[in-house]
C-alpha atoms as a PDB file:
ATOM      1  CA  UNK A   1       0.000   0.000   0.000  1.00  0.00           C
ATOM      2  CA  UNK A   2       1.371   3.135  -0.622  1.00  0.00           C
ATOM      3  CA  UNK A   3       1.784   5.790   1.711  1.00  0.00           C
ATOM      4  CA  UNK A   4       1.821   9.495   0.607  1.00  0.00           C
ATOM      5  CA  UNK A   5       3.522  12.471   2.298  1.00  0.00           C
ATOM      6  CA  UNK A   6       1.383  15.402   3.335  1.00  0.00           C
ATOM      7  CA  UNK A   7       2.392  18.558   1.409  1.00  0.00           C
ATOM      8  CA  UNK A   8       4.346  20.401   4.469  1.00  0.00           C
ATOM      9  CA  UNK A   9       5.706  17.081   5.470  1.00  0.00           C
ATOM     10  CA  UNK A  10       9.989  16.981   5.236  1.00  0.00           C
ATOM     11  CA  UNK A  11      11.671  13.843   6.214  1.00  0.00           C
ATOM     12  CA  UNK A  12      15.070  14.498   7.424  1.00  0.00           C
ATOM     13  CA  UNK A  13      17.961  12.104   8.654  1.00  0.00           C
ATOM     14  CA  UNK A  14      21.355  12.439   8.951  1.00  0.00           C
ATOM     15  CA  UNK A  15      24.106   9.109   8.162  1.00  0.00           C
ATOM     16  CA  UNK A  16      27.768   8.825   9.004  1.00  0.00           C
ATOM     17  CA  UNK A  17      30.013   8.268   6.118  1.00  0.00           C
ATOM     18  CA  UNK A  18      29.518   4.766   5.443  1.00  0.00           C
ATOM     19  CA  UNK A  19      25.900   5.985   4.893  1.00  0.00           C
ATOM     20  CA  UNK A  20      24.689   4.484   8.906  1.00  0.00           C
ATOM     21  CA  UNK A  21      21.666   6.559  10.089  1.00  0.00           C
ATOM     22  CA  UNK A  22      23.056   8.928  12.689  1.00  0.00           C
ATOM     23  CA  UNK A  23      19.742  10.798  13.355  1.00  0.00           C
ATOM     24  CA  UNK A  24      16.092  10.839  11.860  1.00  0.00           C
ATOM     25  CA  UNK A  25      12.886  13.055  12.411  1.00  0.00           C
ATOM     26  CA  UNK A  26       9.313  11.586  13.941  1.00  0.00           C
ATOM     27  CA  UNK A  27       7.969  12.022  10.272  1.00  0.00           C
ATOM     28  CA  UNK A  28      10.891   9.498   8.561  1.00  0.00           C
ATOM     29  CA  UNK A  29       9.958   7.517  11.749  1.00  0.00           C
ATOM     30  CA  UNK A  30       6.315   7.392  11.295  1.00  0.00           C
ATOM     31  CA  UNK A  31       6.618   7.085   7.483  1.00  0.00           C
ATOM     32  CA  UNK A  32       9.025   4.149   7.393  1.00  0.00           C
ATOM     33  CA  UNK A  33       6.852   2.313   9.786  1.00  0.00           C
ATOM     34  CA  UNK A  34       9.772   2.104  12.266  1.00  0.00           C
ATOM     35  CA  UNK A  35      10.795   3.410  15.874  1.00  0.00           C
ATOM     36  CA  UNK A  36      13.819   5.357  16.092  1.00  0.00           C
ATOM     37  CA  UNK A  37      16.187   2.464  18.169  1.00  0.00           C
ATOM     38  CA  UNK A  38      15.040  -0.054  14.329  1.00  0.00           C
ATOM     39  CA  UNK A  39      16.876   3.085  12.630  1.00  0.00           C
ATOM     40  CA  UNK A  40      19.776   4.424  14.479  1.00  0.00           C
ATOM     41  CA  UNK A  41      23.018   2.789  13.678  1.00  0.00           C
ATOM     42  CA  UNK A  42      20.839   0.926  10.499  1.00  0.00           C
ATOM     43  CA  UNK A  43      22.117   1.474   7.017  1.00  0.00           C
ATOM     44  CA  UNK A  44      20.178   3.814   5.314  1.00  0.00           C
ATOM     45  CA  UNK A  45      19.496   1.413   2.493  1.00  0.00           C
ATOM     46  CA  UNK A  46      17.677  -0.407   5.216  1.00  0.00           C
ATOM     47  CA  UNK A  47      14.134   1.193   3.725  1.00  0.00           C
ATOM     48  CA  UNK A  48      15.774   0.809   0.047  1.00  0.00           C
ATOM     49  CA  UNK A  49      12.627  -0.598  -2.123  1.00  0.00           C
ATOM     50  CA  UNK A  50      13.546  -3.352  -4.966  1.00  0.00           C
ATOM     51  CA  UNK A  51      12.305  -1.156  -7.549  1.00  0.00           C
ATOM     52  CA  UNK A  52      14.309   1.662  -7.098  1.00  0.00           C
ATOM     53  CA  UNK A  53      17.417   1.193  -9.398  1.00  0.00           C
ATOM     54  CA  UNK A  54      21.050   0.681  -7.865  1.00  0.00           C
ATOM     55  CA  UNK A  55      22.033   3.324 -10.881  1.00  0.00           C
ATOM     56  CA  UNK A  56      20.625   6.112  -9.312  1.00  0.00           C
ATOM     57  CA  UNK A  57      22.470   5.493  -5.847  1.00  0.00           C
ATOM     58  CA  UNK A  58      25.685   5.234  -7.935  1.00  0.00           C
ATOM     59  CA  UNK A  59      25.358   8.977  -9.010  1.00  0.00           C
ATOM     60  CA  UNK A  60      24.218   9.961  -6.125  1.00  0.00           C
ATOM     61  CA  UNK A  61      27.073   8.432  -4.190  1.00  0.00           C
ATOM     62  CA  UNK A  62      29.507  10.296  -6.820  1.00  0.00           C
ATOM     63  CA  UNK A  63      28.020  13.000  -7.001  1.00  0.00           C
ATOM     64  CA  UNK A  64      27.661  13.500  -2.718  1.00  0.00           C
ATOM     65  CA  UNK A  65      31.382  12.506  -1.735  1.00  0.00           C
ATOM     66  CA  UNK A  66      32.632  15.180  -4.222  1.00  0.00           C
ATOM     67  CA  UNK A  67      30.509  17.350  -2.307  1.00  0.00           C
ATOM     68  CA  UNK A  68      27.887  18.170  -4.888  1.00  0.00           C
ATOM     69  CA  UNK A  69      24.102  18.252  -3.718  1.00  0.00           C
ATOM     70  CA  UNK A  70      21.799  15.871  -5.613  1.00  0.00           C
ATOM     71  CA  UNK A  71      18.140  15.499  -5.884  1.00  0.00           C
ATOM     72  CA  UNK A  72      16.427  12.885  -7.289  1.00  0.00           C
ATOM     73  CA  UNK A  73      12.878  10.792  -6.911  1.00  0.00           C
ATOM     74  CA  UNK A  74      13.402   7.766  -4.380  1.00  0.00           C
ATOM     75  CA  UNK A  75      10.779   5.105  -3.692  1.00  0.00           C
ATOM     76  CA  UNK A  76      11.667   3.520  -0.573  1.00  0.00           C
ATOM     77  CA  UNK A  77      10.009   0.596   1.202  1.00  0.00           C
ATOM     78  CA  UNK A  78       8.437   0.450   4.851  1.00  0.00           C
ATOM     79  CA  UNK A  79       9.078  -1.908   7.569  1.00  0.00           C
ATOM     80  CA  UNK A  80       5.638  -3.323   7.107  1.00  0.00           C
ATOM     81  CA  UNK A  81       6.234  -3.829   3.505  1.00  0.00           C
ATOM     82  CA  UNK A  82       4.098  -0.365   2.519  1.00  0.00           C
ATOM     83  CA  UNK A  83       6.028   1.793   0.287  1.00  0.00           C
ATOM     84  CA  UNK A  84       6.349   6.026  -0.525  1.00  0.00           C
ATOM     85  CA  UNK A  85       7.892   8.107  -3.015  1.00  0.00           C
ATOM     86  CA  UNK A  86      10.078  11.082  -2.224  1.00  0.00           C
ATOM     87  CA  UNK A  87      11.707  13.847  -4.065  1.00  0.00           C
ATOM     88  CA  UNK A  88      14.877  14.080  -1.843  1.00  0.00           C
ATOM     89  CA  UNK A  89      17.777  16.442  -1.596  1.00  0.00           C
ATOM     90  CA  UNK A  90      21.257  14.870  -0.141  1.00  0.00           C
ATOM     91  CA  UNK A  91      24.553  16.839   0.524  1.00  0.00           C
ATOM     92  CA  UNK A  92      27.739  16.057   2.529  1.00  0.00           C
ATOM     93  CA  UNK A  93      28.066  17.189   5.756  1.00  0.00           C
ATOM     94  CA  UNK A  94      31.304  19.066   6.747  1.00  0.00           C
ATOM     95  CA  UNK A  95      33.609  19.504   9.490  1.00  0.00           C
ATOM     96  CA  UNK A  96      34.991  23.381   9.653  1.00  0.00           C
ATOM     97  CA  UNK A  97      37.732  22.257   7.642  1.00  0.00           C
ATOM     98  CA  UNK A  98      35.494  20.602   4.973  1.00  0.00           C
ATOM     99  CA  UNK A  99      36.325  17.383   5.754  1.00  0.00           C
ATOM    100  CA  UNK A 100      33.200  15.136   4.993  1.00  0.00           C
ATOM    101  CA  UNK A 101      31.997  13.808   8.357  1.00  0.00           C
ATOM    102  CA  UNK A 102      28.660  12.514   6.823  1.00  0.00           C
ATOM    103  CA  UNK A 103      25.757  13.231   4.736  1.00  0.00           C
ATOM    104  CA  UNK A 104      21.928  14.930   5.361  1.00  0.00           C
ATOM    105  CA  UNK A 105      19.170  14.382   3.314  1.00  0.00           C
ATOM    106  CA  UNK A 106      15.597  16.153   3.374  1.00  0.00           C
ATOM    107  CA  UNK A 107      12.966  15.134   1.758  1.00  0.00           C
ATOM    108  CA  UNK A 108       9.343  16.117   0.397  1.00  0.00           C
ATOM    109  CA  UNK A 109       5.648  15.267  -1.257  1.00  0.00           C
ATOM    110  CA  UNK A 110       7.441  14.609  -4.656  1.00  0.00           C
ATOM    111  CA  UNK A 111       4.988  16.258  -8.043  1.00  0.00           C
ATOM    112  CA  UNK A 112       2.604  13.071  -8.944  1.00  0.00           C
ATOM    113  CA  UNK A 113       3.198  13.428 -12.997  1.00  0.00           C
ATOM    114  CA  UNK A 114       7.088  13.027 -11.596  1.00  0.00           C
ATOM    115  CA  UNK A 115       6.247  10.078 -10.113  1.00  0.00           C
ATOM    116  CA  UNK A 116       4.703   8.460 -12.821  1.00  0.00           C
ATOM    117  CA  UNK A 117       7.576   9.347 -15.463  1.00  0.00           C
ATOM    118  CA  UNK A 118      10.267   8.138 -12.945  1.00  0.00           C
ATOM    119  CA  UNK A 119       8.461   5.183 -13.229  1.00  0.00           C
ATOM    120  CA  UNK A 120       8.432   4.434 -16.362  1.00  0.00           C
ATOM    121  CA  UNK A 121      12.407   5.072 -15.996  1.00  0.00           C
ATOM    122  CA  UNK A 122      13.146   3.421 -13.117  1.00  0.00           C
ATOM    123  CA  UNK A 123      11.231   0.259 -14.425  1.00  0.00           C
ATOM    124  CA  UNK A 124      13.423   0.140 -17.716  1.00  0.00           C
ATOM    125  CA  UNK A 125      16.738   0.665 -15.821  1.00  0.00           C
ATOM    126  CA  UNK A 126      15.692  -2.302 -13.581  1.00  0.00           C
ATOM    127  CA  UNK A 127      15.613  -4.015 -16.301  1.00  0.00           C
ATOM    128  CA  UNK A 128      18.631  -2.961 -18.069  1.00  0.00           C
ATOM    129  CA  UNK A 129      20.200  -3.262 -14.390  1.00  0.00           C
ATOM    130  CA  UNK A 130      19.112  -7.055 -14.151  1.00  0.00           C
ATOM    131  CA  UNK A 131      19.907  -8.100 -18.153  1.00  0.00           C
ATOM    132  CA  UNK A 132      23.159  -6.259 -18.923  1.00  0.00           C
ATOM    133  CA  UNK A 133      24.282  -3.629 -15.792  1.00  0.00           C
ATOM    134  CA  UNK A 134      23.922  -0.740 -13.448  1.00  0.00           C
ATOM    135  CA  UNK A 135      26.904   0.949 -15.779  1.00  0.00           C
ATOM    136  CA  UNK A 136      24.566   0.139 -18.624  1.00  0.00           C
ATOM    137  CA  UNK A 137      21.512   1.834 -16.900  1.00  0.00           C
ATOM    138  CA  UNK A 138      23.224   4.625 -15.951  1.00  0.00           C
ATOM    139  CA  UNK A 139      23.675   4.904 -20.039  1.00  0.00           C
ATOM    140  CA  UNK A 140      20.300   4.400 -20.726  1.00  0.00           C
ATOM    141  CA  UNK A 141      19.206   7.333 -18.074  1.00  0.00           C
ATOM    142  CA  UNK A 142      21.962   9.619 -19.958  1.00  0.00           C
ATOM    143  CA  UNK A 143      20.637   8.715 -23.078  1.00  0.00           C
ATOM    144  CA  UNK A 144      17.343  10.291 -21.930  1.00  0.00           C
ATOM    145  CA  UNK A 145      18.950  13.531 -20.525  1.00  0.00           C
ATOM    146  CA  UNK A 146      20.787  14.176 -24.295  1.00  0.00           C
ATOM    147  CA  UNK A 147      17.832  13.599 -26.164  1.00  0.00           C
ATOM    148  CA  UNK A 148      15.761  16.215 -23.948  1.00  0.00           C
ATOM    149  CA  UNK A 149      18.840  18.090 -23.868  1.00  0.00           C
ATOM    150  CA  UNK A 150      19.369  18.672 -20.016  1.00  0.00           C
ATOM    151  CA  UNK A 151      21.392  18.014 -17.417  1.00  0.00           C
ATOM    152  CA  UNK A 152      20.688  15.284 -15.070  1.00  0.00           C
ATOM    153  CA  UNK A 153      19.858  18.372 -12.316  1.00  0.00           C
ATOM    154  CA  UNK A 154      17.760  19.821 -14.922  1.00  0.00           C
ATOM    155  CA  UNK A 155      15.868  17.233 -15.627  1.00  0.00           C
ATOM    156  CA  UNK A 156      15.041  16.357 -11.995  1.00  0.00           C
ATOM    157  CA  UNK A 157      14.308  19.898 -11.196  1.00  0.00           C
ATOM    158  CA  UNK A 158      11.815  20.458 -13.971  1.00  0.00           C
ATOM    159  CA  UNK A 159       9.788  17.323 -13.047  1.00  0.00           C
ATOM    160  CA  UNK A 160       9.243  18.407  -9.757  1.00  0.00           C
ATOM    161  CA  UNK A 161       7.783  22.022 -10.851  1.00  0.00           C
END
């Protein structure tokens, strides 16, 4: 069953740099159908749904230990087996000598005509992921961006309005 974010709803959690959950708020909590002591410590991948494609956390891990922000569309899975989309921002967290001592991410309602067209995406790089690669999915998701002619950010950005 899915579960749908209220519009002023952000989830927030923080991870340590092997990506363990250092903090999250009550709404991630309530969400994710766990209590805080199922989370803390947990990898964050620990509410990572099988149809969410292991190409998109490949950029995003790129992208967030050069210290570049990334959004993207997640679907994540809940303890009980429910499941909720999310348009999520993630960016390092620094020390004050910019040393990355871990990451934040916050995340909102994503746009519904987002969430259908990631869809349709993530589906076909789940395949690709399962028949040939993740390097190969990541190729088929670029393919996409250079024949709408945007960046990766762009593209993201635009779907969510």
């Amino acid at each position: 069953m899915e579960r749908i974010l209220d519009e002023n709803d952000f989830i927030v959690s923080k991870t340590d740099k092997k990506g363990r959950i250092t903090y999250c708020n009550r709404i991630f909590m309530k969400l994710a159908e766990y209590e805080e002591e199922e989370l803390i410590g947990q990898a964050h991948n620990i509410i990572r749904h099988e149809k969410m494609p292991r190409a998109v956390f490949k950029l995003l891990w790129q992208r967030i230990e050069k210290k570049e922000e990334i959004f993207a569309f997640v679907i994540n899975k809940t303890k009980k087996n429910n499941y909720y989309w999310v348009y999520a921002n993630v960016t390092a967290s620094l020390d004050k000598d910019g040393n990355i001592v871990g990451y934040y991410s916050v995340r909102r309602k994503p746009n519904k005509d987002a969430v259908k067209a990631m869809e349709l995406v993530y589906s076909e790089m789940i395949r690709i992921e399962s028949t040939q690669s993740v390097d190969a999915a990541i190729s088929y998701l670029n393919e996409i961006l250079e024949k709408k002619g945007v960046s990766y950010d762009e593209f993201i950005i635009n779907l969510q309005g």
